[in-house]
Protein backbone atom coordinates (compact mmCIF):
# COMPACT_ATOMS: atom_id res chain seq x y z
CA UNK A 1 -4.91 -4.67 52.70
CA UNK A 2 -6.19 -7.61 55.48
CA UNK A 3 -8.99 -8.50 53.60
CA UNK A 4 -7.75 -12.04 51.84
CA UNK A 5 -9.71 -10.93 48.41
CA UNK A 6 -7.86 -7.70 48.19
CA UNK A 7 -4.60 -10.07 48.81
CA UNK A 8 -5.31 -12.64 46.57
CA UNK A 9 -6.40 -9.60 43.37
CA UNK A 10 -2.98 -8.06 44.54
CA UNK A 11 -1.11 -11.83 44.61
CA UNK A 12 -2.55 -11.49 40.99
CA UNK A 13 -1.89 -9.02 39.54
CA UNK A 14 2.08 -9.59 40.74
CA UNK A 15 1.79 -12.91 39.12
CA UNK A 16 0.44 -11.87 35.95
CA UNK A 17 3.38 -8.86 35.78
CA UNK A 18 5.59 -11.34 36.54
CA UNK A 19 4.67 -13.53 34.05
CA UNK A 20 4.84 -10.80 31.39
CA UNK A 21 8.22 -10.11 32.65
CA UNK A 22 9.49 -13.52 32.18
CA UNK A 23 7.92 -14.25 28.65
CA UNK A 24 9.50 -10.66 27.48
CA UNK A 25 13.22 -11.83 28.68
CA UNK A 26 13.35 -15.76 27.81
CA UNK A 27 14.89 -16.45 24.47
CA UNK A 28 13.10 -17.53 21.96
CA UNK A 29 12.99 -21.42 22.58
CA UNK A 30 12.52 -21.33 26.51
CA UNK A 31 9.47 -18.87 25.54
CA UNK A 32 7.91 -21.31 23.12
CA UNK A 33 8.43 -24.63 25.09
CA UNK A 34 6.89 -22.44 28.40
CA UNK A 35 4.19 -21.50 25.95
CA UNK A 36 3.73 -25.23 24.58
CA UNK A 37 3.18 -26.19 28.17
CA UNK A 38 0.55 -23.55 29.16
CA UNK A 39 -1.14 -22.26 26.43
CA UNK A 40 -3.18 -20.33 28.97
CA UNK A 41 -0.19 -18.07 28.52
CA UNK A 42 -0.59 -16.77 25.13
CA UNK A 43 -2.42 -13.84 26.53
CA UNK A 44 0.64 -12.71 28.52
CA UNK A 45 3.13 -12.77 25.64
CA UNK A 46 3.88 -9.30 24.38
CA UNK A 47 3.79 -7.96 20.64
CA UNK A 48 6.77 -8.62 18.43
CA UNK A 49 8.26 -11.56 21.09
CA UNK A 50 9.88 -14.16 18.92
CA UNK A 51 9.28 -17.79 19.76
CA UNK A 52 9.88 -21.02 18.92
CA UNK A 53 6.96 -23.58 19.31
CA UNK A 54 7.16 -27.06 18.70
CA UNK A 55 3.68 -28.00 18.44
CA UNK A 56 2.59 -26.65 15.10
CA UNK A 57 -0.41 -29.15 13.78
CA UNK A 58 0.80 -31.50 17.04
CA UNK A 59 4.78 -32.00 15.50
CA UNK A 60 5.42 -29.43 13.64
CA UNK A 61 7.89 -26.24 15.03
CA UNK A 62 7.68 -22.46 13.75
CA UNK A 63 9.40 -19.91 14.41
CA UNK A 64 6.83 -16.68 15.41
CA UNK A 65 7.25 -12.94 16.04
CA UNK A 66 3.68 -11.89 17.97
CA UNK A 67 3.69 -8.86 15.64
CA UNK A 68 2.17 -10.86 13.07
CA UNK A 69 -1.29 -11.89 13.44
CA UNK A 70 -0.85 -15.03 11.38
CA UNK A 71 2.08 -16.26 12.96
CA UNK A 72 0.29 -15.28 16.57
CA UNK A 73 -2.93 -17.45 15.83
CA UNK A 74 -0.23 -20.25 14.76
CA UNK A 75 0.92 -20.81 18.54
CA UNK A 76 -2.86 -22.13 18.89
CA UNK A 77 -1.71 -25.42 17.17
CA UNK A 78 -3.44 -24.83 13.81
CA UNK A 79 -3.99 -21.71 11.54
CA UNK A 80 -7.19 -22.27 9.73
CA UNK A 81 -8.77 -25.31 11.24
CA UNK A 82 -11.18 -25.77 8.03
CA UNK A 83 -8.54 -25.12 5.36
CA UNK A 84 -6.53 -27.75 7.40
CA UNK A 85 -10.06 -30.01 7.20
CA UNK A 86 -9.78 -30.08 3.66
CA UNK A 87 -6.03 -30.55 3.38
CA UNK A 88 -5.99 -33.80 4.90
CA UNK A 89 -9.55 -34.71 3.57
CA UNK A 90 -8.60 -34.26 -0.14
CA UNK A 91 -4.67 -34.46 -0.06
CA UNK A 92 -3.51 -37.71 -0.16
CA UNK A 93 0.12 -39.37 -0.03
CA UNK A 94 2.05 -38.52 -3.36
CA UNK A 95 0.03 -35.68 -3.87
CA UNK A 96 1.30 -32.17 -5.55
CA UNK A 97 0.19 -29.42 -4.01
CA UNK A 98 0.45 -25.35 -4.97
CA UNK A 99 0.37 -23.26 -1.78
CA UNK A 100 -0.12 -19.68 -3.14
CA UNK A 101 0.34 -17.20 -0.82
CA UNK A 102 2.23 -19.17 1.38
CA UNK A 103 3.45 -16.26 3.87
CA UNK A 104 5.40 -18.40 6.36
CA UNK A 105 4.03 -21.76 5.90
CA UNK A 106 1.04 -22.19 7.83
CA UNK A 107 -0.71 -24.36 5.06
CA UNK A 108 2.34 -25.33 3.60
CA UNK A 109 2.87 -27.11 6.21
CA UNK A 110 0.25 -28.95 6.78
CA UNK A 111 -0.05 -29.94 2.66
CA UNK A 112 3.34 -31.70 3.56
CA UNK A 113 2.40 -33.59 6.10
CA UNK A 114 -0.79 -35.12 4.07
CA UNK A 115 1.25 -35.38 1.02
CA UNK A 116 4.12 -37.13 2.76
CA UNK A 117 7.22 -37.76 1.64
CA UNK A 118 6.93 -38.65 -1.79
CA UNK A 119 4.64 -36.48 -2.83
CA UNK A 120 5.50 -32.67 -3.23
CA UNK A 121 4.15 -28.83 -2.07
CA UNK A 122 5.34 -25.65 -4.18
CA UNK A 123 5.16 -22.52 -1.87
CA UNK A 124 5.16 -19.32 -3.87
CA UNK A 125 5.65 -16.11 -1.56
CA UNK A 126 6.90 -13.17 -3.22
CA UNK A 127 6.90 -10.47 -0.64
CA UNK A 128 9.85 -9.81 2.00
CA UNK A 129 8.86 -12.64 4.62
CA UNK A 130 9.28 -15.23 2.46
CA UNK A 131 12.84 -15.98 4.41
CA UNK A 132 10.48 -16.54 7.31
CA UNK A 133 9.17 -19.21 5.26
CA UNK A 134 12.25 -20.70 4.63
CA UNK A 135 12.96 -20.24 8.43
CA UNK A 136 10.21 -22.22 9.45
CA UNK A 137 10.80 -25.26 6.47
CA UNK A 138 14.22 -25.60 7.95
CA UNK A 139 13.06 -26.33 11.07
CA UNK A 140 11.33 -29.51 9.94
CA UNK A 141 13.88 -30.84 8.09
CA UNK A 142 12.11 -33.67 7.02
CA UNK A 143 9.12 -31.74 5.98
CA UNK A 144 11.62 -29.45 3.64
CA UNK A 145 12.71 -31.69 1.39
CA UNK A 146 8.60 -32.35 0.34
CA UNK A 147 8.39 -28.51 -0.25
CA UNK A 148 9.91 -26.17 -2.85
CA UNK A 149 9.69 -22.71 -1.46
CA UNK A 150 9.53 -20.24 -4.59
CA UNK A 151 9.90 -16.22 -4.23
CA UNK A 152 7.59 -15.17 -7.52
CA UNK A 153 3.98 -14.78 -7.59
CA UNK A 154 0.85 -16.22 -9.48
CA UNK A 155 -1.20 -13.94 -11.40
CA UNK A 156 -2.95 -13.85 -15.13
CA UNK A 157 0.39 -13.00 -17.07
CA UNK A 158 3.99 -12.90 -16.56
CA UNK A 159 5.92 -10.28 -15.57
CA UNK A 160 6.28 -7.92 -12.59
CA UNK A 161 3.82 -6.47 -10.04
CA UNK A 162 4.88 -4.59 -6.69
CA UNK A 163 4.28 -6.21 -3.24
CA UNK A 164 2.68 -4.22 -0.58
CA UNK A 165 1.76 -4.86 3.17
CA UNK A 166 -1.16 -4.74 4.65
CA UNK A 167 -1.43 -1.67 7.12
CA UNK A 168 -4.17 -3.49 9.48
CA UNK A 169 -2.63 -6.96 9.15
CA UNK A 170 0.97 -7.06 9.53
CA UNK A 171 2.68 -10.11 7.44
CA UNK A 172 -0.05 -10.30 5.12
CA UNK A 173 0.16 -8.33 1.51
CA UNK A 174 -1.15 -7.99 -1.68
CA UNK A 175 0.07 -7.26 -5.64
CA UNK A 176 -0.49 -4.41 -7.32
CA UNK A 177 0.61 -2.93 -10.22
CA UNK A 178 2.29 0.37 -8.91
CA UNK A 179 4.32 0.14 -5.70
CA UNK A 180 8.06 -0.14 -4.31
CA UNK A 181 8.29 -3.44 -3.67
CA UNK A 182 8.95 -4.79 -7.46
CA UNK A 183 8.33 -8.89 -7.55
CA UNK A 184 8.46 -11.67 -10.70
CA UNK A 185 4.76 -12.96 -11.41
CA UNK A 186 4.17 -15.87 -13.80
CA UNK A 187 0.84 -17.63 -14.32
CA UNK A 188 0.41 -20.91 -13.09
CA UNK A 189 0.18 -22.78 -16.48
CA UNK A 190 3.34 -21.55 -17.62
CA UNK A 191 5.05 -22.71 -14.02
CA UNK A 192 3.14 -26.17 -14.22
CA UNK A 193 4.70 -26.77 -17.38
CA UNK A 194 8.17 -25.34 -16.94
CA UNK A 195 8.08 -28.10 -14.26
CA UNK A 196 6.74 -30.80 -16.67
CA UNK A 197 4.50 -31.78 -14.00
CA UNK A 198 2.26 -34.27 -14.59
CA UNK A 199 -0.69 -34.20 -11.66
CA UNK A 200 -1.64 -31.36 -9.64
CA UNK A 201 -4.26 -32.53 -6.75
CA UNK A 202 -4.82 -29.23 -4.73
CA UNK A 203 -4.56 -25.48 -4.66
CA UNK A 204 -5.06 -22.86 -1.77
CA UNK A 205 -4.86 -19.55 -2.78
CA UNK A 206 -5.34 -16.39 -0.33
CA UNK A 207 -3.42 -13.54 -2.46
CA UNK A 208 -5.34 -10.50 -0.88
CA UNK A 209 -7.91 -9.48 -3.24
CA UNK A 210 -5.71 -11.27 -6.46
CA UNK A 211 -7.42 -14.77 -6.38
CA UNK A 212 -9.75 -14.55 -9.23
CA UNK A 213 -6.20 -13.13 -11.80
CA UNK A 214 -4.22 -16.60 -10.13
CA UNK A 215 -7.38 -18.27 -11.54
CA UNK A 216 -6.95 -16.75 -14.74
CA UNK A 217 -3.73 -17.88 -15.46
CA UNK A 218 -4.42 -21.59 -14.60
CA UNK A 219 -7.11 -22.58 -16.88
CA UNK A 220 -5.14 -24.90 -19.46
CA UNK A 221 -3.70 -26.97 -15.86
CA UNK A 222 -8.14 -26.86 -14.45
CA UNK A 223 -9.17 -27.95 -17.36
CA UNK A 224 -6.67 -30.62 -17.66
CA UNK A 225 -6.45 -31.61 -14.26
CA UNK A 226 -8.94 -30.37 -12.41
CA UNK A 227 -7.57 -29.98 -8.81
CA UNK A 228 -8.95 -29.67 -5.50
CA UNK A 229 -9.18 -25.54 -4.77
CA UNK A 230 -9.70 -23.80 -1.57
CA UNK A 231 -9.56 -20.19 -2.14
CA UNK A 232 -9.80 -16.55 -0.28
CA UNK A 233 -13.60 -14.82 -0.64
CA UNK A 234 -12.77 -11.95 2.07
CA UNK A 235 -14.86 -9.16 1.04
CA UNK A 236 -12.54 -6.61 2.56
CA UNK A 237 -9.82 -7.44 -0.10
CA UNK A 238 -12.14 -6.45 -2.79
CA UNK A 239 -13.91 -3.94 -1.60
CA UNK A 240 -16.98 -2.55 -3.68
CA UNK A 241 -15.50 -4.76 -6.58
CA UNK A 242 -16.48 -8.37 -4.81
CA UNK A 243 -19.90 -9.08 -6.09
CA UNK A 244 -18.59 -8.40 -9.88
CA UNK A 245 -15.35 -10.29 -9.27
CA UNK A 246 -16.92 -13.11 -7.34
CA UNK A 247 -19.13 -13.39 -10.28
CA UNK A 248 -16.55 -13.77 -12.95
CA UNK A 249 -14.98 -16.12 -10.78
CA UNK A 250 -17.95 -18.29 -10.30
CA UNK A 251 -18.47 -18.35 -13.94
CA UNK A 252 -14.98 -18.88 -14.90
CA UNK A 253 -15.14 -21.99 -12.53
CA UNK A 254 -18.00 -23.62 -13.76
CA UNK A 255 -16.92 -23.19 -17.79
CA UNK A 256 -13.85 -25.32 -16.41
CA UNK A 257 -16.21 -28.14 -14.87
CA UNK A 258 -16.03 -26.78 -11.22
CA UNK A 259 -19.44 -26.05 -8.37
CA UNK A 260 -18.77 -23.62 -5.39
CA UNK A 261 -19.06 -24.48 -1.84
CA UNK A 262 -19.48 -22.71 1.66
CA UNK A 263 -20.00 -24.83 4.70
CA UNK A 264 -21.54 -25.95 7.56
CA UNK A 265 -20.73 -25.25 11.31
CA UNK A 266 -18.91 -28.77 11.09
CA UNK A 267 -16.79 -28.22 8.18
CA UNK A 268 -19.40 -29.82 5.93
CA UNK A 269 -19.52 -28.41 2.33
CA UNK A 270 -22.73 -27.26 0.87
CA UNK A 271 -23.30 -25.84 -2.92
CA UNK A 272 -23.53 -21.89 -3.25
CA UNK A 273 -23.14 -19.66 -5.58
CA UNK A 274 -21.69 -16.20 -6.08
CA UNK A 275 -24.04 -14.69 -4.71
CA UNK A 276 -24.07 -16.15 -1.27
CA UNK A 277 -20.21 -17.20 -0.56
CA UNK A 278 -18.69 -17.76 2.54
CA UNK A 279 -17.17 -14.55 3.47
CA UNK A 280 -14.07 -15.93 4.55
CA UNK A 281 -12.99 -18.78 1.87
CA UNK A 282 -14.82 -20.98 -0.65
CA UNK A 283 -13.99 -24.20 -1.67
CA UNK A 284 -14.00 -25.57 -5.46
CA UNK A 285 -15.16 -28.92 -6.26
CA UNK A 286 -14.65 -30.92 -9.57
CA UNK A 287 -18.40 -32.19 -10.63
């Protein structure tokens, strides 16, 4: 124990516990402004800790439980760096937005800071978190009155499906059509015009597996308006049934004037087709 580098691994290793300690015991605002500080502490924080950060997208604050792995990669600043690329490339101030799948807010969020204050976001979340949603909107009070948080799904025809979590991915969850969990679906045309809307500028939609029956039931409000889309192409939603759907979803696109894009290192979009999508999200231009 008198050799300094055995002193300094065992100084260490005590600061490190105690760290752990003091993260596990601090209420949830002390945690996140500690947290804010050093983000070199994220590492230390244990699973299911609830914190509040205030530096969500540099002035946004969340509320997040470490349990959930979206909420977890939200204390890095930004969930999604390229879906928030797009969001303040293509959404501009007065904007309407449709966040679908909105869990609690991460790109909700950040659509209501490009839109601004005069422009508005619709968050549809229809599983049990969506009061973490709400959470989170009331903690940027001025970013809640741009967004109207809705607990219903999207999906090709109206009616009910049954929400179910993810086992590997706490938080997230898709719609099926047996389950426990019953929850309203409507398409997105019918919404649109039960709202009398009159623009729609851009859409993300991660739904588990469900993006291509969302798509379905918005092709009178494409074809009309023909908005902005950044969408979910993860492979392990789908399963063995992703080449066939991202084919009918490539072709229903292009019927309604629309080219698919993955992208570049730097963000950059580049044409694709279904056969060669980026296997994490796709993006869907207007020609």
């Amino acid at each position: 124990m008198n050799d300094p580098k055995s002193r300094f691994t065992q100084t260490k290793r005590l600061a490190r516990a105690a760290v752990r300690i003091l993260l596990r015991i601090l209420p949830p605002s002390p945690a996140g402004r500690l947290v804010d500080l050093w983000p070199t502490l994220l590492r230390f924080l244990p699973p299911g800790k609830n914190l509040v950060s205030r530096k969500y997208l540099g002035r946004c604050a969340i509320r997040v439980n470490t349990a959930y792995g979206i909420e977890y990669q939200m204390l890095n600043g930004v969930y999604d760096p390229r879906a928030q690329h797009f969001i303040e490339k293509y959404v501009r101030p007065g904007g309407v937005c449709f966040d679908i799948g909105a869990n609690v807010g991460a790109m909700t969020l950040g659509c209501a800071l490009a839109t601004g204050p005069n422009g508005q976001v619709f968050a549809f979340e229809p599983g049990p978190y969506f009061p973490r949603l709400v959470h989170n909107l009331r903690l940027n009070p001025k970013l809640a009155d741009i967004v109207v948080p809705l607990r219903f799904g999207l999906a090709e025809r109206t009616g009910r499906l049954f929400w179910m979590e993810d086992a590997t991915n706490r938080g997230n969850g898709s719609l099926l059509p047996q389950g426990e969990i019953a929850v309203p679906v409507t398409t997105l045309d019918q919404f649109f015009r039960d709202q009398n809307l009159s623009r729609l500028d851009f859409i993300k939609i991660d739904v588990n597996g469900a993006e291509f029956e969302v798509l379905l039931g918005a092709r009178e409000t494409l074809a009309a308006y023909h908005p902005v889309i950044y969408y979910a192409t993860n492979r392990t939603c789908l399963g063995s049934r992703s080449a066939e759907v991202y084919r009918k979803t490539e072709a229903l696109l292009r019927s309604l004037g629309y080219s698919l894009y993955k992208f570049e290192p730097d963000f950059t979009p580049v044409k694709t087709t279904a056969a060669d999508l980026d296997p994490d999200s796709t993006l869907a231009l207007p020609d």
